[in-house]
Every structure is written in C-alpha cells, then in structure tokens.
C-alpha atoms as a PDB file:
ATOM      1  CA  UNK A   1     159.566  65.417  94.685  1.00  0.00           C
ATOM      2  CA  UNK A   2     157.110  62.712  95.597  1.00  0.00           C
ATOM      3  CA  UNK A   3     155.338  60.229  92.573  1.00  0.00           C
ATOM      4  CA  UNK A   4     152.746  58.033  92.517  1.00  0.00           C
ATOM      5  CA  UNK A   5     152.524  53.950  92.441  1.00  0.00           C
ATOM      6  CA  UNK A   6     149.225  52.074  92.534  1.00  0.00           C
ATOM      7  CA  UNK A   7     149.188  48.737  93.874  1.00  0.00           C
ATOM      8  CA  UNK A   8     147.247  46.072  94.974  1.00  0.00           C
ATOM      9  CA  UNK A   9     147.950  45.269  98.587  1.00  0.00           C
ATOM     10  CA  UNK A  10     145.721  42.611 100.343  1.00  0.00           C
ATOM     11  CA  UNK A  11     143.333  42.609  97.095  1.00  0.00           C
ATOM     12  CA  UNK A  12     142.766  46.395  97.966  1.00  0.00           C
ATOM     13  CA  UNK A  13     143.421  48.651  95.267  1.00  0.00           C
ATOM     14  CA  UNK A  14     145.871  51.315  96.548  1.00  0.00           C
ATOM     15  CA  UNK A  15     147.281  54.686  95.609  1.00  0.00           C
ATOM     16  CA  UNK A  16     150.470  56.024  97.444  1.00  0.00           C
ATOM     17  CA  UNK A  17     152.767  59.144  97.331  1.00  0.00           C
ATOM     18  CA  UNK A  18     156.734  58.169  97.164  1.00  0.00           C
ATOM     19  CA  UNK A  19     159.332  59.512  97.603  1.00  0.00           C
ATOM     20  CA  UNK A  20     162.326  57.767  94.688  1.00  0.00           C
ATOM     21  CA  UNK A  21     164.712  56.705  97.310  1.00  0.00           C
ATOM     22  CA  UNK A  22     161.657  54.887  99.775  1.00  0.00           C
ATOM     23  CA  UNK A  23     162.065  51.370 100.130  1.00  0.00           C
ATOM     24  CA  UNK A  24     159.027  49.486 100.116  1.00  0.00           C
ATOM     25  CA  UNK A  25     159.400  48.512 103.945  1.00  0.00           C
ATOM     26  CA  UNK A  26     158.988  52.174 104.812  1.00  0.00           C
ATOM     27  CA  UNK A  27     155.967  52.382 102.796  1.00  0.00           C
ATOM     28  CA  UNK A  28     154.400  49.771 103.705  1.00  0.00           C
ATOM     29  CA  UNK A  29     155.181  50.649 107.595  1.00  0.00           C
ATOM     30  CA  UNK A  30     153.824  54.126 106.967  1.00  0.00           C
ATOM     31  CA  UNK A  31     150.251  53.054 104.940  1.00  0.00           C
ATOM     32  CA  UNK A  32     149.516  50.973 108.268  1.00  0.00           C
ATOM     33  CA  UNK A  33     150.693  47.570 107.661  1.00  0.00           C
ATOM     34  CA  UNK A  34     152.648  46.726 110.811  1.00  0.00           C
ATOM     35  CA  UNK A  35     153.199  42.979 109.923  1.00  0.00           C
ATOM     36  CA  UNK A  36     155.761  44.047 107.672  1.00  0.00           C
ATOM     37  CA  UNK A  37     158.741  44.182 110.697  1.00  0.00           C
ATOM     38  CA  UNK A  38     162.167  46.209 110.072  1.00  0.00           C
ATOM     39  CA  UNK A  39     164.832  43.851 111.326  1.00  0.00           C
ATOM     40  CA  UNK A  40     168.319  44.001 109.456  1.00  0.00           C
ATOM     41  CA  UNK A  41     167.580  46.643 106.686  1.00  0.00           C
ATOM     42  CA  UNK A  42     170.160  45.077 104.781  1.00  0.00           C
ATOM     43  CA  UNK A  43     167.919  41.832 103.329  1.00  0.00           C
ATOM     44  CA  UNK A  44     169.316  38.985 104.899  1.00  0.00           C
ATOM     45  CA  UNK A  45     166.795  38.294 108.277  1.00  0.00           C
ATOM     46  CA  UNK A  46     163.418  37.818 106.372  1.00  0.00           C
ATOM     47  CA  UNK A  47     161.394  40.090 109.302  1.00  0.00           C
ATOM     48  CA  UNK A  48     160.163  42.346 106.016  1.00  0.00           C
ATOM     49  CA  UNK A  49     159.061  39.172 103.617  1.00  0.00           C
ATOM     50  CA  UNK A  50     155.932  40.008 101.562  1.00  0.00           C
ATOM     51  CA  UNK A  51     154.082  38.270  98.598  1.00  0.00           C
ATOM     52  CA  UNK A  52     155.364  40.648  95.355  1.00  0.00           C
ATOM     53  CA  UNK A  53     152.996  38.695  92.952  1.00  0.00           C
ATOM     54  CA  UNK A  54     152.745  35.521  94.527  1.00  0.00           C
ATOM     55  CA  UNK A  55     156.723  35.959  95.313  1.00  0.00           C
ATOM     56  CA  UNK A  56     158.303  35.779  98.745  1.00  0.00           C
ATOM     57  CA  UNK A  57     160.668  39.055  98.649  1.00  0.00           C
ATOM     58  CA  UNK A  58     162.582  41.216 101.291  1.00  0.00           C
ATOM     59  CA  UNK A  59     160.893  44.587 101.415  1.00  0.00           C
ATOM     60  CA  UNK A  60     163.698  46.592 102.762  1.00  0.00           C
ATOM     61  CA  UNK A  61     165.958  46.286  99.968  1.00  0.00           C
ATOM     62  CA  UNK A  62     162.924  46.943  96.978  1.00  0.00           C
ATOM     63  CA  UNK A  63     162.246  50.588  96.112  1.00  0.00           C
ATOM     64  CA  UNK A  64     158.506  50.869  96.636  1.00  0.00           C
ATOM     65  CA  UNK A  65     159.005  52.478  93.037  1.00  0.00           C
ATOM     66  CA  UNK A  66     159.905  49.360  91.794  1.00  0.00           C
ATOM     67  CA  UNK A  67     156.168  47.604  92.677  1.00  0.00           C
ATOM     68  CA  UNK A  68     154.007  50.102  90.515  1.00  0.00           C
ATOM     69  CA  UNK A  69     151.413  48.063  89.075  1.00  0.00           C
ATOM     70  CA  UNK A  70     152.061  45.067  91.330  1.00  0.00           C
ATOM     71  CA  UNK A  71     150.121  42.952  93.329  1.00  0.00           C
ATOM     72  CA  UNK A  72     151.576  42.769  97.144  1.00  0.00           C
ATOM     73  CA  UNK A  73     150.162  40.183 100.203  1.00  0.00           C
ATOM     74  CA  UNK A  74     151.258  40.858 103.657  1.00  0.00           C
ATOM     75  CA  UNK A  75     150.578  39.201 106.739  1.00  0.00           C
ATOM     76  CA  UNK A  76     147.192  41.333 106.966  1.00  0.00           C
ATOM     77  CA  UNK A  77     146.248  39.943 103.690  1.00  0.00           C
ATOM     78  CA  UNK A  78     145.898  36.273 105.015  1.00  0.00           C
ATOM     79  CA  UNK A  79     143.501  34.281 107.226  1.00  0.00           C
ATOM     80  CA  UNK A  80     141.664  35.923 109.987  1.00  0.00           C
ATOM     81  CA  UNK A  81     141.433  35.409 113.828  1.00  0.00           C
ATOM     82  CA  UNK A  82     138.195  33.855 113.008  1.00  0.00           C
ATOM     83  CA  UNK A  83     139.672  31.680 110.283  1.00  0.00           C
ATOM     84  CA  UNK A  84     143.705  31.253 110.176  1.00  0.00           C
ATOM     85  CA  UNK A  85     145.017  30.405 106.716  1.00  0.00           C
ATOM     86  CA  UNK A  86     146.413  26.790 107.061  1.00  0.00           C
ATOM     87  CA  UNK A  87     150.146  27.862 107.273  1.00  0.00           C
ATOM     88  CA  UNK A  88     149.543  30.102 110.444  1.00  0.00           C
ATOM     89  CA  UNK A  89     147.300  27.351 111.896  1.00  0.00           C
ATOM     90  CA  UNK A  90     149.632  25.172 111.847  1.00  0.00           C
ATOM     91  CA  UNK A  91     152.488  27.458 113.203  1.00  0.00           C
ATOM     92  CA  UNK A  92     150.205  27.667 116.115  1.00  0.00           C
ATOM     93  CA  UNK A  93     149.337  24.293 116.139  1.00  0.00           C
ATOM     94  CA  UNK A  94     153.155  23.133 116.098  1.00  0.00           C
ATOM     95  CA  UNK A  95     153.983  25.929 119.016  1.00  0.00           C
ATOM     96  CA  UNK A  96     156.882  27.427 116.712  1.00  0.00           C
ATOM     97  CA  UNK A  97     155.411  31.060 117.622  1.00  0.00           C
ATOM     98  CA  UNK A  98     157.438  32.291 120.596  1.00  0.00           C
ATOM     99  CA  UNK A  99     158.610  36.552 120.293  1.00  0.00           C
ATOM    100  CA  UNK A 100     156.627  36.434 116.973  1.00  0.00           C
ATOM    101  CA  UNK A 101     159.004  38.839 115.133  1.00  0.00           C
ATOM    102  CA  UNK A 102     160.460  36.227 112.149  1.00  0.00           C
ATOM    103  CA  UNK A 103     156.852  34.442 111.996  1.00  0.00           C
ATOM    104  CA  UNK A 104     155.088  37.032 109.295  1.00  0.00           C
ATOM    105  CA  UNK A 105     158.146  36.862 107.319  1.00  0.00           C
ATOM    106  CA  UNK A 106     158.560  33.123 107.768  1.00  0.00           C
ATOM    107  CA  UNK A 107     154.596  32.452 107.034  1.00  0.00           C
ATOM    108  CA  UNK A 108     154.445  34.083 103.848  1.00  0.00           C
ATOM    109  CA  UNK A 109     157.614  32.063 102.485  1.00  0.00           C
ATOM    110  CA  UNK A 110     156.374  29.277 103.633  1.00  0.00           C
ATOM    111  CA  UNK A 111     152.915  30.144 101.589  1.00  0.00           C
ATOM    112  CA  UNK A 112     154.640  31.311  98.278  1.00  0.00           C
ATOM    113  CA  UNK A 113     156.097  27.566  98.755  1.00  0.00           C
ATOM    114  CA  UNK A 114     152.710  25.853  98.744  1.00  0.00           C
ATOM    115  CA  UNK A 115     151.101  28.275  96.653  1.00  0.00           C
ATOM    116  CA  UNK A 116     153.395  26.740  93.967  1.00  0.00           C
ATOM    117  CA  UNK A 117     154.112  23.130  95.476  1.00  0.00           C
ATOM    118  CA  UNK A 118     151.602  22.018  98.292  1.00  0.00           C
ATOM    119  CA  UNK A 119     153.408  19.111  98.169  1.00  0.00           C
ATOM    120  CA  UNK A 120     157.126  20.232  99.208  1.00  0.00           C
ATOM    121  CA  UNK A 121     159.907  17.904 100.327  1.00  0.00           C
ATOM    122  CA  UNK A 122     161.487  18.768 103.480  1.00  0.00           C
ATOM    123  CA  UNK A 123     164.779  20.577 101.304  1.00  0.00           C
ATOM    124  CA  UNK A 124     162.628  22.300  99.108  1.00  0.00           C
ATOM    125  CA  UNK A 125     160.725  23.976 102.335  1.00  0.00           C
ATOM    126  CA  UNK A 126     164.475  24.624 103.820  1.00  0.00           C
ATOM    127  CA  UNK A 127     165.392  26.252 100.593  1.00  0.00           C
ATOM    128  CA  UNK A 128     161.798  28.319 100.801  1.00  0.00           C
ATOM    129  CA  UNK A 129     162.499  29.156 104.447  1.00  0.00           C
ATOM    130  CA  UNK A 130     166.046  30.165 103.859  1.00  0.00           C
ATOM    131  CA  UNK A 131     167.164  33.599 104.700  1.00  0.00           C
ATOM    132  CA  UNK A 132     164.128  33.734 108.051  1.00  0.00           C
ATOM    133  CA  UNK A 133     166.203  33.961 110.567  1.00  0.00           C
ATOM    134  CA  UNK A 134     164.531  33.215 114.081  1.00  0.00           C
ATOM    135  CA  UNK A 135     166.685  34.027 117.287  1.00  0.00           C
ATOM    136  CA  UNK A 136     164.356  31.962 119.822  1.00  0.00           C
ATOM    137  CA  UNK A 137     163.672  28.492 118.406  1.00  0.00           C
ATOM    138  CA  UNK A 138     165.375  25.923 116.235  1.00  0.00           C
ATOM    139  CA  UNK A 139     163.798  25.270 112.680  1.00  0.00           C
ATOM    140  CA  UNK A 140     162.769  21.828 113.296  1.00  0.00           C
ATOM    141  CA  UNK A 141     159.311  22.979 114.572  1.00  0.00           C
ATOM    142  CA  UNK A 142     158.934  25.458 111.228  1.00  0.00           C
ATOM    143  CA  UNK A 143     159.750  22.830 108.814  1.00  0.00           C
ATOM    144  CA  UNK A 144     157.222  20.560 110.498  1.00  0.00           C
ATOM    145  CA  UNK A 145     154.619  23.175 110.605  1.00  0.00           C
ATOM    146  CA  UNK A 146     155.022  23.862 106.224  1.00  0.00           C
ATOM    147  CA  UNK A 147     154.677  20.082 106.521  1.00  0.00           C
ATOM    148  CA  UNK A 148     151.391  20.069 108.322  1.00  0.00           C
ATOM    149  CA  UNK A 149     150.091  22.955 106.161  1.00  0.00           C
ATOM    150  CA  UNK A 150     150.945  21.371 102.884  1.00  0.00           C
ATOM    151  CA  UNK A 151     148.775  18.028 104.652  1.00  0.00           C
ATOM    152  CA  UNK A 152     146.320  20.572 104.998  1.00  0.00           C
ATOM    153  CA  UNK A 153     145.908  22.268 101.925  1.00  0.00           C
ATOM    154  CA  UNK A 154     145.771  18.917  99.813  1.00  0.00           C
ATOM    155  CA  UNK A 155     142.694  18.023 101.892  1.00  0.00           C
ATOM    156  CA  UNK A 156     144.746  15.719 104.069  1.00  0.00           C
ATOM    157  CA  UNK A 157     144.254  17.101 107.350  1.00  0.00           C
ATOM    158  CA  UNK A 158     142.101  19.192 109.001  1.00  0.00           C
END
C-alpha cells in the first residue's frame, strides 16, 4: 500500500507516492533526480549525499518516509551551467573532477560545511568530507577545492 510524503526538493514543493520500505535514494532516482548516484547501498561511499535540511546525509540508508515534511537539496538544486555555486567552481577550477561519480556527493558535504562554517580548518573539511569515497584521485585536490570555496564565499576570491 503506497502513502504520501510532501517535500521540498530544490525549493520545489513536491508530492510523492511511497511505498514504506523505499529508501529515499530510490525515490529520488525515480522522481528524476539523477545526481543522486547508487554506489554501495549500504551508506558508507557518499555517491547518494543530499542536503536533509541543510544536513549532508546518505540517501540509501533513509526511508523516504522518514523526510515527510522536510526540506531536501540535491545536486540539481545548486548553481547552474550558467552560474556554478562556488563549491563546484572551484572543484572545476582545482581539476579534482575526473569519472564524476563521488563529486555530487562530495559537493554537497562540502556545502553543508560552509553553509555552517565558511571558514573551515583543513580537519574540520576532512571530518565534513569523510565517508566520500573517490576511487580516481587522492583528496588533496578536494580539500583544497572546500578551501578555495570557503575564500570564495567570504568575498575573498573571485
């Protein structure tokens, strides 16, 4: 028997039909929002990170039940190819993008960090990056990219 949640993904007001034993991952998957990757399904690679009200959480082991009434950012939900919120900029920027996969996940820790400290020390964004796993690169280049992107959101840099 399927229920109802509302949500607000992306500052969209949503309404979606759920089954009680969907995870959030699968929801959000199905609804269209393909930044959300599916990569362990057990929590521990970050590919399914998304904002839960301002929080950096693992979608694949939250039932979507669980997020009724909640406010949800994905990848979608920030900067455009016209105008790149200062995080991905500066992922670009810092070439740290290679398959892609981990860099949603990784961006929107990253911005839950700043969104609460835009001035982060470089163990408080390893804490905040913790659990991202990224097969291709090292996580020098990520670190250094939060570190641009803080410089950047306190007016520092532009």
């Amino acid at each position: 028997m399927k229920h109802q949640i509302n949500v607000v993904i992306n500052g969209e007001k949503k309404r979606f039909k759920i089954f009680p034993s969907e995870i959030l991952l699968d929801v959000l998957r199905r609804e269209g929002y393909k930044g959300v990757k599916r990569g362990c399904n057990e929590g521990t690679c970050g590919t399914c990170v998304v904002l839960l009200n301002g929080r950096a959480v693992k979608s694949c082991v939250i039932l979507a039940a669980q997020v009724h009434e909640c406010e949800i950012t994905t990848i979608e939900g920030i900067g455009t190819r016209e105008k790149l919120h200062p995080v991905q900029l500066s992922f670009v920027e810092e070439n740290v993008v290679q398959c892609g996969f981990c860099i949603p996940g990784m961006i929107l820790s990253a911005k839950a960090l700043l969104d609460k400290n835009p001035n982060p020390t470089r163990d408080e964004i390893k804490f905040a990056l913790d659990g991202n796993l990224c097969r291709c690169t090292g996580y020098r280049g990520q670190i250094e990219a939060v570190l641009k992107a803080a410089e950047i959101i306190r007016g520092e840099k532009k």
